[in-house]
C-alpha atoms as a PDB file:
ATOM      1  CA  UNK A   1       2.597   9.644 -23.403  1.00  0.00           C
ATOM      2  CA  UNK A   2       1.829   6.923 -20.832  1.00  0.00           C
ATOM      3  CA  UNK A   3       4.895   5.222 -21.939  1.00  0.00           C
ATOM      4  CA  UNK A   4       7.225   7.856 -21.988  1.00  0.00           C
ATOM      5  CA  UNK A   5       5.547   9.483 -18.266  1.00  0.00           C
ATOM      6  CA  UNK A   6       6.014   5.813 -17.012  1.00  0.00           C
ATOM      7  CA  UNK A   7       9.760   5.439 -18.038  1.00  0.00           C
ATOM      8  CA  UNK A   8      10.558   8.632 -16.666  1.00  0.00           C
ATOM      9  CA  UNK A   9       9.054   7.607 -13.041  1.00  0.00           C
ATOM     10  CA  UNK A  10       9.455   4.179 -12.730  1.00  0.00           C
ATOM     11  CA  UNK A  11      12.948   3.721 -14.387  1.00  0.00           C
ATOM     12  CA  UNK A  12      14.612   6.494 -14.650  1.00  0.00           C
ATOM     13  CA  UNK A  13      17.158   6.211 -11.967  1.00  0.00           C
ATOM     14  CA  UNK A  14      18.754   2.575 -12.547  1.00  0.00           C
ATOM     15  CA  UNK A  15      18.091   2.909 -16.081  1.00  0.00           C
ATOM     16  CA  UNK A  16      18.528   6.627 -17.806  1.00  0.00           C
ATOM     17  CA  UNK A  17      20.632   6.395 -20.419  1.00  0.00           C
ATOM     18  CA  UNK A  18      18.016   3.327 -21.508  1.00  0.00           C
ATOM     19  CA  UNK A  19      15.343   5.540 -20.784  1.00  0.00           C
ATOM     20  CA  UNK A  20      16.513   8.854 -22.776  1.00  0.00           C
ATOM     21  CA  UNK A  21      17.436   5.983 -26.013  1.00  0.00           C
ATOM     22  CA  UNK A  22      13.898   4.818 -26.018  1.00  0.00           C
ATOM     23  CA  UNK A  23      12.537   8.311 -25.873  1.00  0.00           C
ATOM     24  CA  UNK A  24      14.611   9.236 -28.615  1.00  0.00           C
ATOM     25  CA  UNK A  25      13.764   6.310 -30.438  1.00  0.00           C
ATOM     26  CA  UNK A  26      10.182   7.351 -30.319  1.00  0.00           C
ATOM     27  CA  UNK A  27      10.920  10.401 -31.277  1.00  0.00           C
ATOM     28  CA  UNK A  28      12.805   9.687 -34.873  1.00  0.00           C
ATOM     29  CA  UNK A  29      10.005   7.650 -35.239  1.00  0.00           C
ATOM     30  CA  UNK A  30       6.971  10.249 -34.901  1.00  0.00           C
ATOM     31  CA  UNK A  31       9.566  12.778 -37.014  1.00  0.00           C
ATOM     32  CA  UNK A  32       9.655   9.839 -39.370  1.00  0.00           C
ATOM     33  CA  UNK A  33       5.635   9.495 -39.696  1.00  0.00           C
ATOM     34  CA  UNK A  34       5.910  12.916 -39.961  1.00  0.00           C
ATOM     35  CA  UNK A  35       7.794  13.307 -42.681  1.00  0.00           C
ATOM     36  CA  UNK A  36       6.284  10.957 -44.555  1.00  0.00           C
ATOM     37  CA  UNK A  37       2.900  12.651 -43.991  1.00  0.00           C
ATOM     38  CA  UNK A  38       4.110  16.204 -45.219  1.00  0.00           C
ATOM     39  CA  UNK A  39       5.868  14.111 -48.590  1.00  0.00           C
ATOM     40  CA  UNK A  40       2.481  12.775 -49.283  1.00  0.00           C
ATOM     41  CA  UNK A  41       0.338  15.533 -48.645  1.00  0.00           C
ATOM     42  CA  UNK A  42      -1.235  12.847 -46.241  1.00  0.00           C
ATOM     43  CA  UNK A  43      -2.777  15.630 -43.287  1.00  0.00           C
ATOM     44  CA  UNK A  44      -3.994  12.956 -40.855  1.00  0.00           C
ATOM     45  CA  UNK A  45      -0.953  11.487 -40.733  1.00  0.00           C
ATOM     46  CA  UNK A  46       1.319  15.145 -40.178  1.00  0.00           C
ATOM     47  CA  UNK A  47      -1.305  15.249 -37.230  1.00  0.00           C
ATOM     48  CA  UNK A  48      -0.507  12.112 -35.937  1.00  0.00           C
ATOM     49  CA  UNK A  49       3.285  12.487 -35.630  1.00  0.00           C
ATOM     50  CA  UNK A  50       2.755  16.165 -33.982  1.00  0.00           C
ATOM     51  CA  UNK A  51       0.686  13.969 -31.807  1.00  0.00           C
ATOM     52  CA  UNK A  52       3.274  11.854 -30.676  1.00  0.00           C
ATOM     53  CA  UNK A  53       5.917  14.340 -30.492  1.00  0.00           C
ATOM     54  CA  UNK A  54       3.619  16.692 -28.271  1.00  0.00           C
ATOM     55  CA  UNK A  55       2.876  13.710 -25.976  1.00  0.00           C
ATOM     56  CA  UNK A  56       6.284  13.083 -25.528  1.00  0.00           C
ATOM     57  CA  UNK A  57       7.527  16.599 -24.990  1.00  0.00           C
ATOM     58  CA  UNK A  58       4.843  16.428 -22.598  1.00  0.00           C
ATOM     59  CA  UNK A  59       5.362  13.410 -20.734  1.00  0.00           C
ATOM     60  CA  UNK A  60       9.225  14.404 -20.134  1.00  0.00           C
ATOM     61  CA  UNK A  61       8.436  17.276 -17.593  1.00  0.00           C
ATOM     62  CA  UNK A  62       5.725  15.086 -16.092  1.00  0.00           C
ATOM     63  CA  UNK A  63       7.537  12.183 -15.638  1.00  0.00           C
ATOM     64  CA  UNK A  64      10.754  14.343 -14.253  1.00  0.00           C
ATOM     65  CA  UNK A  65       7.980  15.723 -11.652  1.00  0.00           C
ATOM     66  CA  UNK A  66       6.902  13.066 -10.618  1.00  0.00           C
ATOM     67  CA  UNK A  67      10.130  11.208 -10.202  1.00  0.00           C
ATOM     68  CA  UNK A  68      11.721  13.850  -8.283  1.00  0.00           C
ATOM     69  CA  UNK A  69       9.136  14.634  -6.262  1.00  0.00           C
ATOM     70  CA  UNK A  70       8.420  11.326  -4.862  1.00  0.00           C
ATOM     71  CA  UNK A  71      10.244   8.849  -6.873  1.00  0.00           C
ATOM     72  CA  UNK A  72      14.120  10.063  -5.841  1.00  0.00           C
ATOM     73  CA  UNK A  73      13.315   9.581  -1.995  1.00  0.00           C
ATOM     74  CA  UNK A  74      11.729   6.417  -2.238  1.00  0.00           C
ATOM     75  CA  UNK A  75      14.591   4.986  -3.950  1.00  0.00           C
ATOM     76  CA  UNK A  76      16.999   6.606  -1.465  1.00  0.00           C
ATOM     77  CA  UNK A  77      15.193   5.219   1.349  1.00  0.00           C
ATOM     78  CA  UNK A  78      14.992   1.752  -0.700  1.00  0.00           C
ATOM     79  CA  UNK A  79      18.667   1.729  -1.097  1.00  0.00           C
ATOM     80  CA  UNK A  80      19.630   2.482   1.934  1.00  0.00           C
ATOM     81  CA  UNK A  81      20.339  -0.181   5.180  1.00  0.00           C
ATOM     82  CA  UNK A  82      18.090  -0.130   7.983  1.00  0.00           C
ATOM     83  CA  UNK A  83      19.333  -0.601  11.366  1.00  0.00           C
ATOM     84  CA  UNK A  84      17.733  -1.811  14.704  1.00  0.00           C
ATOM     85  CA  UNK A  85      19.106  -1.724  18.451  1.00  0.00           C
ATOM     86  CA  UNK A  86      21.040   1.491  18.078  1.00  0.00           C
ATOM     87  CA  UNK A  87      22.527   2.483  20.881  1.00  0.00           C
ATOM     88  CA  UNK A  88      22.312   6.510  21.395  1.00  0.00           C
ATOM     89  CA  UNK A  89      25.841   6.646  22.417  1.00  0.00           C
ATOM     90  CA  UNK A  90      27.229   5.284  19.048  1.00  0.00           C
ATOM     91  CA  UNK A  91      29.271   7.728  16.928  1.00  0.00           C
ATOM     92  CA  UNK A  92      27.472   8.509  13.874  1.00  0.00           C
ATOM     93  CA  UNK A  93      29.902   8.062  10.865  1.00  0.00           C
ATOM     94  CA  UNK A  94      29.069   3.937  11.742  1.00  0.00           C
ATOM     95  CA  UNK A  95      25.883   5.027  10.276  1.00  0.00           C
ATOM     96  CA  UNK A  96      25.991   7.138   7.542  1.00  0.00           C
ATOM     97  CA  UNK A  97      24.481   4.349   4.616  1.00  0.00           C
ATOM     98  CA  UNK A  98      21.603   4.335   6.661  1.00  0.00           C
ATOM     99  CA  UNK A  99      18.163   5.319   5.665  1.00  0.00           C
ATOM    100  CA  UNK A 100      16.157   3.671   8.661  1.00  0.00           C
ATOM    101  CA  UNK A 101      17.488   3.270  12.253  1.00  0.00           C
ATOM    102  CA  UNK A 102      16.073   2.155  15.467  1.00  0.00           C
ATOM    103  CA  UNK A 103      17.093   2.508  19.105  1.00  0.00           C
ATOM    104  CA  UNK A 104      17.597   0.579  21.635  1.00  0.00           C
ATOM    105  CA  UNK A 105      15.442   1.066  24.699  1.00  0.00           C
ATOM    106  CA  UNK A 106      17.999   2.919  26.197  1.00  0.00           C
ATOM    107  CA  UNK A 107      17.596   6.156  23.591  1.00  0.00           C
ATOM    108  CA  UNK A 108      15.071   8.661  24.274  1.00  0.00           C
ATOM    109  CA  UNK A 109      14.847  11.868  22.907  1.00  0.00           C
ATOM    110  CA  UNK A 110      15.985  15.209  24.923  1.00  0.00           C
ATOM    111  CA  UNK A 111      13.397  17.760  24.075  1.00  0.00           C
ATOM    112  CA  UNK A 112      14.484  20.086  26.831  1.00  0.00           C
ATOM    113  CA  UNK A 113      17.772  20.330  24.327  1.00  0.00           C
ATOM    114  CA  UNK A 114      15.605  21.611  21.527  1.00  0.00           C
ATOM    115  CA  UNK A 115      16.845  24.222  19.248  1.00  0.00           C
ATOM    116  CA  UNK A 116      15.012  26.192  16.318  1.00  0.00           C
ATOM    117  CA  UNK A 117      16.954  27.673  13.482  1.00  0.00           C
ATOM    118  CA  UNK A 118      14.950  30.282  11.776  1.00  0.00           C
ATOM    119  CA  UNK A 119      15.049  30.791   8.655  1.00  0.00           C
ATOM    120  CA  UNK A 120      12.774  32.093   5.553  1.00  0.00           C
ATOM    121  CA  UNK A 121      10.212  32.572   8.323  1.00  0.00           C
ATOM    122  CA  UNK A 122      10.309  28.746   9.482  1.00  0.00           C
ATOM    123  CA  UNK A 123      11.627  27.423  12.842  1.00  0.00           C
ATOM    124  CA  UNK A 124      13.930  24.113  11.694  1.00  0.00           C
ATOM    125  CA  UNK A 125      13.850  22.711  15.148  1.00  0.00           C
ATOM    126  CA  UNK A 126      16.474  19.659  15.806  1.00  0.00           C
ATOM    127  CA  UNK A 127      16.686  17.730  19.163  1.00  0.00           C
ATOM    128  CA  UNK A 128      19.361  15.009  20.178  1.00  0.00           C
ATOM    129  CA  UNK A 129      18.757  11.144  20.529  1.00  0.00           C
ATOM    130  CA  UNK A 130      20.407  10.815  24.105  1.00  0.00           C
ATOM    131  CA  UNK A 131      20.931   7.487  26.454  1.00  0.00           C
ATOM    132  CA  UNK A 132      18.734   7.358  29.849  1.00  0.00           C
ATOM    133  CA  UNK A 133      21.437   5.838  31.658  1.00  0.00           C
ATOM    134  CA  UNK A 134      25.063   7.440  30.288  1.00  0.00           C
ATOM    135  CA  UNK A 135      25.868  10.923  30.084  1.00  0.00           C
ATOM    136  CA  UNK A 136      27.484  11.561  26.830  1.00  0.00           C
ATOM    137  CA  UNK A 137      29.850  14.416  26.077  1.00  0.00           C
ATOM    138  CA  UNK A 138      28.364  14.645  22.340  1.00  0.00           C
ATOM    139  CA  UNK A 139      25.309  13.593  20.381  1.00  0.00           C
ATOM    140  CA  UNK A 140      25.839  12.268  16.643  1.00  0.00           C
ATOM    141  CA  UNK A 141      21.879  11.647  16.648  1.00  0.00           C
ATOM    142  CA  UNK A 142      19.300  14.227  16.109  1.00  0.00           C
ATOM    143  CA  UNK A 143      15.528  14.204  15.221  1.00  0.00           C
ATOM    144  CA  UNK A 144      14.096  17.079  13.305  1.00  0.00           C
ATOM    145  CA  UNK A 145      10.938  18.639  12.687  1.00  0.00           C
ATOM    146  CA  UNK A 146       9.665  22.556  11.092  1.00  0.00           C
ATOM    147  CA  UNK A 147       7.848  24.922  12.973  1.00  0.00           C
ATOM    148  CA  UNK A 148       7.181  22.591  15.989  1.00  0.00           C
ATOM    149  CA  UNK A 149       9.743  23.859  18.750  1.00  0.00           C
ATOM    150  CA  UNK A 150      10.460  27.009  20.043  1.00  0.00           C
ATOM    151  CA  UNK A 151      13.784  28.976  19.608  1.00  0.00           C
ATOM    152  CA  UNK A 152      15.303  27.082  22.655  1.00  0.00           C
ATOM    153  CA  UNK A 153      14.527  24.507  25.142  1.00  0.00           C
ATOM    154  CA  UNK A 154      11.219  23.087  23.583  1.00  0.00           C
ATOM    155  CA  UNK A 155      10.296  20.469  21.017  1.00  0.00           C
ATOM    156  CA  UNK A 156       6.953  18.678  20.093  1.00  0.00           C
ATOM    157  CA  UNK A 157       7.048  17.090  16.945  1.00  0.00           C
ATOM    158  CA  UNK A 158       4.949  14.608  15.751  1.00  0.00           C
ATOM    159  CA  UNK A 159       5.998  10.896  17.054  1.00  0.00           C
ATOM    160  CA  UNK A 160       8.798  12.427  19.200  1.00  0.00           C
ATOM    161  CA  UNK A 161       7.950  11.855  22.325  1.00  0.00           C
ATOM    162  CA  UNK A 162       9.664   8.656  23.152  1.00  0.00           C
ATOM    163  CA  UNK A 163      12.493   7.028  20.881  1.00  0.00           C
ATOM    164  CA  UNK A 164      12.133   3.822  21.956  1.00  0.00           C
ATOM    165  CA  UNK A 165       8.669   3.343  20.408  1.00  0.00           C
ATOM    166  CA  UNK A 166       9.681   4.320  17.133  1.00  0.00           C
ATOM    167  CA  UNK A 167      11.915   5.048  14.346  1.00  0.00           C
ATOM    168  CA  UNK A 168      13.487   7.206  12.358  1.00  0.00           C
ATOM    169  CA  UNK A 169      13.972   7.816   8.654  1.00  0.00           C
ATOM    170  CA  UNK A 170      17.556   9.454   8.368  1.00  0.00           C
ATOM    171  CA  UNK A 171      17.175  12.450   6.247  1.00  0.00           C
ATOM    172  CA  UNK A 172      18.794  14.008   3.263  1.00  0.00           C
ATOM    173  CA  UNK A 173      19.701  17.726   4.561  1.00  0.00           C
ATOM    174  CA  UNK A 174      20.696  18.662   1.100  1.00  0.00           C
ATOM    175  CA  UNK A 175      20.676  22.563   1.783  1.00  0.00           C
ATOM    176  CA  UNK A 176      22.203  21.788   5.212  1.00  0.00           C
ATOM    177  CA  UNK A 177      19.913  24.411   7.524  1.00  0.00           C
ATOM    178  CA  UNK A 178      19.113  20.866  10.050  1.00  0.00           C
ATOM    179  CA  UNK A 179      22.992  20.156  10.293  1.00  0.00           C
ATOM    180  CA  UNK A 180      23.149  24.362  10.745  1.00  0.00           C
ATOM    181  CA  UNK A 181      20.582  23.961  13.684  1.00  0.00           C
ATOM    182  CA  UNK A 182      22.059  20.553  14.951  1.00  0.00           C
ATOM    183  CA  UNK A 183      25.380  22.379  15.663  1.00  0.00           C
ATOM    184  CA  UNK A 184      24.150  25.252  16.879  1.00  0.00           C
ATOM    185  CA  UNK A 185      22.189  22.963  19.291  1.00  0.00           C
ATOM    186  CA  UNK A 186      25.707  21.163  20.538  1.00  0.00           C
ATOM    187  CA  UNK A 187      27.258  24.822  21.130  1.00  0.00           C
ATOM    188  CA  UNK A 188      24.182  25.665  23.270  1.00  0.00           C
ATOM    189  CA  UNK A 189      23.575  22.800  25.227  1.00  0.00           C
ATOM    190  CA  UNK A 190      27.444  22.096  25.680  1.00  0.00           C
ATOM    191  CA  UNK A 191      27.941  19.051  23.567  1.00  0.00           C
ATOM    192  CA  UNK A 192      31.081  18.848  21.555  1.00  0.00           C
ATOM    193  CA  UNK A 193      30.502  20.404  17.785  1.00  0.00           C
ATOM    194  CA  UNK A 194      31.014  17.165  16.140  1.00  0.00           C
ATOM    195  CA  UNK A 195      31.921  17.250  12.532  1.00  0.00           C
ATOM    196  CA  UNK A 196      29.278  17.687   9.927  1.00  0.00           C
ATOM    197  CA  UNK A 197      29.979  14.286   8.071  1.00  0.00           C
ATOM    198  CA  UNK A 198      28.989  12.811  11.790  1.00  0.00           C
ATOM    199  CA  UNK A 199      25.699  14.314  12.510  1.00  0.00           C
ATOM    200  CA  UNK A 200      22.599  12.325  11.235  1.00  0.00           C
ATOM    201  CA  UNK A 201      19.561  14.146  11.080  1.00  0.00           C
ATOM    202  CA  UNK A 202      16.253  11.908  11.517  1.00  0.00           C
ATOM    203  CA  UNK A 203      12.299  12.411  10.595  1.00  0.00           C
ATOM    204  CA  UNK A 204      10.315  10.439  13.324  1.00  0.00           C
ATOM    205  CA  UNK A 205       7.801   8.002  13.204  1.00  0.00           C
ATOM    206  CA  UNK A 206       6.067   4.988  14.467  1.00  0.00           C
ATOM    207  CA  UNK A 207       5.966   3.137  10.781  1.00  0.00           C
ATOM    208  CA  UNK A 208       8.858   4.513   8.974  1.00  0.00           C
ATOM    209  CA  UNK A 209       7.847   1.768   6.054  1.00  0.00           C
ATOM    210  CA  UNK A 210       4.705   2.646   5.837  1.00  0.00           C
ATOM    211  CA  UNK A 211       6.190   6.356   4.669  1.00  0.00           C
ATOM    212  CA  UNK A 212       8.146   4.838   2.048  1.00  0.00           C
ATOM    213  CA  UNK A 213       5.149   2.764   0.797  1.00  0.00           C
ATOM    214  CA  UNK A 214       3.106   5.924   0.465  1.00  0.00           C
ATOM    215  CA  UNK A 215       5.966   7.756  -1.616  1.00  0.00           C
ATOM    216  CA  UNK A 216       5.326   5.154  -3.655  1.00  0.00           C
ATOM    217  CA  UNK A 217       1.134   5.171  -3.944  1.00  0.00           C
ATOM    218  CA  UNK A 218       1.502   8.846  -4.609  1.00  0.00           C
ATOM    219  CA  UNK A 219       3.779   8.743  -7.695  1.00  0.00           C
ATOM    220  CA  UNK A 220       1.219   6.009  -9.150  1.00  0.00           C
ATOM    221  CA  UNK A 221      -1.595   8.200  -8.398  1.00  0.00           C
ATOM    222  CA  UNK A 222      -0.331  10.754 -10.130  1.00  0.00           C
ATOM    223  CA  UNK A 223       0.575   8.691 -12.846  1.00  0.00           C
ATOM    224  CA  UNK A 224      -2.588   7.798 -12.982  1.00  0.00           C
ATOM    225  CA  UNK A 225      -4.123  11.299 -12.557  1.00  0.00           C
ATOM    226  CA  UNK A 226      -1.463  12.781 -15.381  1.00  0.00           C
ATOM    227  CA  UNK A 227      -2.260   9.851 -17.827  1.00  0.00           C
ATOM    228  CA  UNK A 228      -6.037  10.299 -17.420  1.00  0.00           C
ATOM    229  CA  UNK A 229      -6.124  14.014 -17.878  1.00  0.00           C
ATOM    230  CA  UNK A 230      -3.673  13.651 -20.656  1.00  0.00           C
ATOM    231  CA  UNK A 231      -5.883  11.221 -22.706  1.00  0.00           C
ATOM    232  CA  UNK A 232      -9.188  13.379 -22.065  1.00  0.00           C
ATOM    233  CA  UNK A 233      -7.229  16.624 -23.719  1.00  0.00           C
ATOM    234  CA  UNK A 234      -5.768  14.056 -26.411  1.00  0.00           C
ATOM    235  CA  UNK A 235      -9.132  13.229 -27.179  1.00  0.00           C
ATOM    236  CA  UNK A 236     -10.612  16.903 -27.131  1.00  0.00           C
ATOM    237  CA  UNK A 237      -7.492  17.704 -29.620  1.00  0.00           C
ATOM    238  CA  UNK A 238      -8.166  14.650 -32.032  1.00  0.00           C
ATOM    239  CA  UNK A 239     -11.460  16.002 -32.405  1.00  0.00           C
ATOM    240  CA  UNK A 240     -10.467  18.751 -33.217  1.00  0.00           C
ATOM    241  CA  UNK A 241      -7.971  18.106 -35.632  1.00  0.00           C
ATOM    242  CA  UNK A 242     -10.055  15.462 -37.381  1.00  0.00           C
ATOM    243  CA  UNK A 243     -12.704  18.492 -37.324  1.00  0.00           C
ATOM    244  CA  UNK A 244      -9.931  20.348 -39.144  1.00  0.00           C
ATOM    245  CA  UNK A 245      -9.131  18.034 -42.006  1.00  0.00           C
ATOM    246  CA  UNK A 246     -10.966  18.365 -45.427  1.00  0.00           C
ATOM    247  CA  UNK A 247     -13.847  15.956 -45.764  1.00  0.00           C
ATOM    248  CA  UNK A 248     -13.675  13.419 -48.579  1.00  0.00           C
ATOM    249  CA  UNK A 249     -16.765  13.159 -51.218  1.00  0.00           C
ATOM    250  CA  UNK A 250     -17.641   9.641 -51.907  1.00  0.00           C
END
């Protein structure tokens, strides 16, 4: 189980076709025991390969979990370039294999241009990354946040209040409602509707690292947790099957 649970987390993405081999592997094996039990009439050892093949079967949905839920992110944010001294006025497709940017001190953020995009009875607020000193006809830039704006004009998100003091952690809008609200935001305020290949969509914060670090103390915790609680209902379940098994008379 802990093997299987820690491939799936740990390796899965540069290595999956090595990872599903291996977990095959293991599994012709524990079908092999198995087998071998049931020819022999051996019952310990039928329980032993159901065993394996349960922790397995087990591990798989764990391990997939895990990985997506905290594993896929921290590798995107890994893999990713990280960019300091951005200057608000740059367009954003000079960006896009980002995954952390700073501004320069230049950049603050315009929360009198917040917008909040309702939806599924959340506001998905966006608000632009603008330059103090030069006006700019559009805004490629835009720092995001749920349920912390109002519909129009507002926007208080956590770490937003000045952009040169922080950082941002470009984000993956993968059922687009942020780019929805972004342009929506650039029709309102009057900003040219930029393309939606050009708008980058940021999560603020002081320690952006520190985020990507913790992505990655979570999925061992929960390694940890799902390995732990797995052997204590292994154990309960070897009890029980060695319980089960007809004792021998010496």
């Amino acid at each position: 189980f802990s093997f299987t649970l820690a491939l799936f987390v740990f390796a899965f993405k540069e290595f999956g076709a090595l990872v599903w081999g291996l977990i095959a592997s293991s599994a012709l094996l524990a079908l092999l025991l198995l087998g071998l039990g049931a020819a022999r009439r051996q019952q310990a050892q039928v329980l032993l390969g159901c065993l394996v093949i349960a922790s397995i079967m087990a591990a798989i949905p764990a391990g997939e979990y895990i990985e997506s839920t905290f594993m896929d992110e921290y590798w995107r944010l890994g893999y990713g370039a990280a960019y300091e001294g951005v200057s608000p006025l740059a367009p954003g497709q000079s960006y896009l294999d980002a995954s952390f940017m700073a501004f320069d001190r230049t950049a603050f953020i315009d929360v009198s241009k917040g917008l909040g995009f309702m939806k599924g009875g959340h506001l998905y607020c966006v608000a632009p990354v603008v330059s103090r000193t030069t006006r700019a006809s559009n805004a490629s830039f835009w720092v995001t946040g749920v349920d912390c704006c109002a519909r129009r004009g507002s926007f208080s998100c956590l770490g937003s209040q000045d952009a040169a003091r922080g950082s941002g952690i470009v984000l993956s809008d993968s059922d687009g409602i942020f780019t929805k609200a972004a342009r929506m935001a650039q029709s309102v305020h009057g900003f040219d509707i930029l393309p939606e290949s050009q708008i980058l969509l940021l999560v603020w914060m002081r320690e952006p690292t520190l985020y990507a670090a913790s992505l990655q103390a979570s999925a061992m915790t929960f390694v940890g947790i799902t390995i732990i609680a797995f052997f204590l209902l292994g154990l309960c379940l070897g009890h029980c099957a060695v319980q089960s098994l007809p004792q021998r008379k010496f």
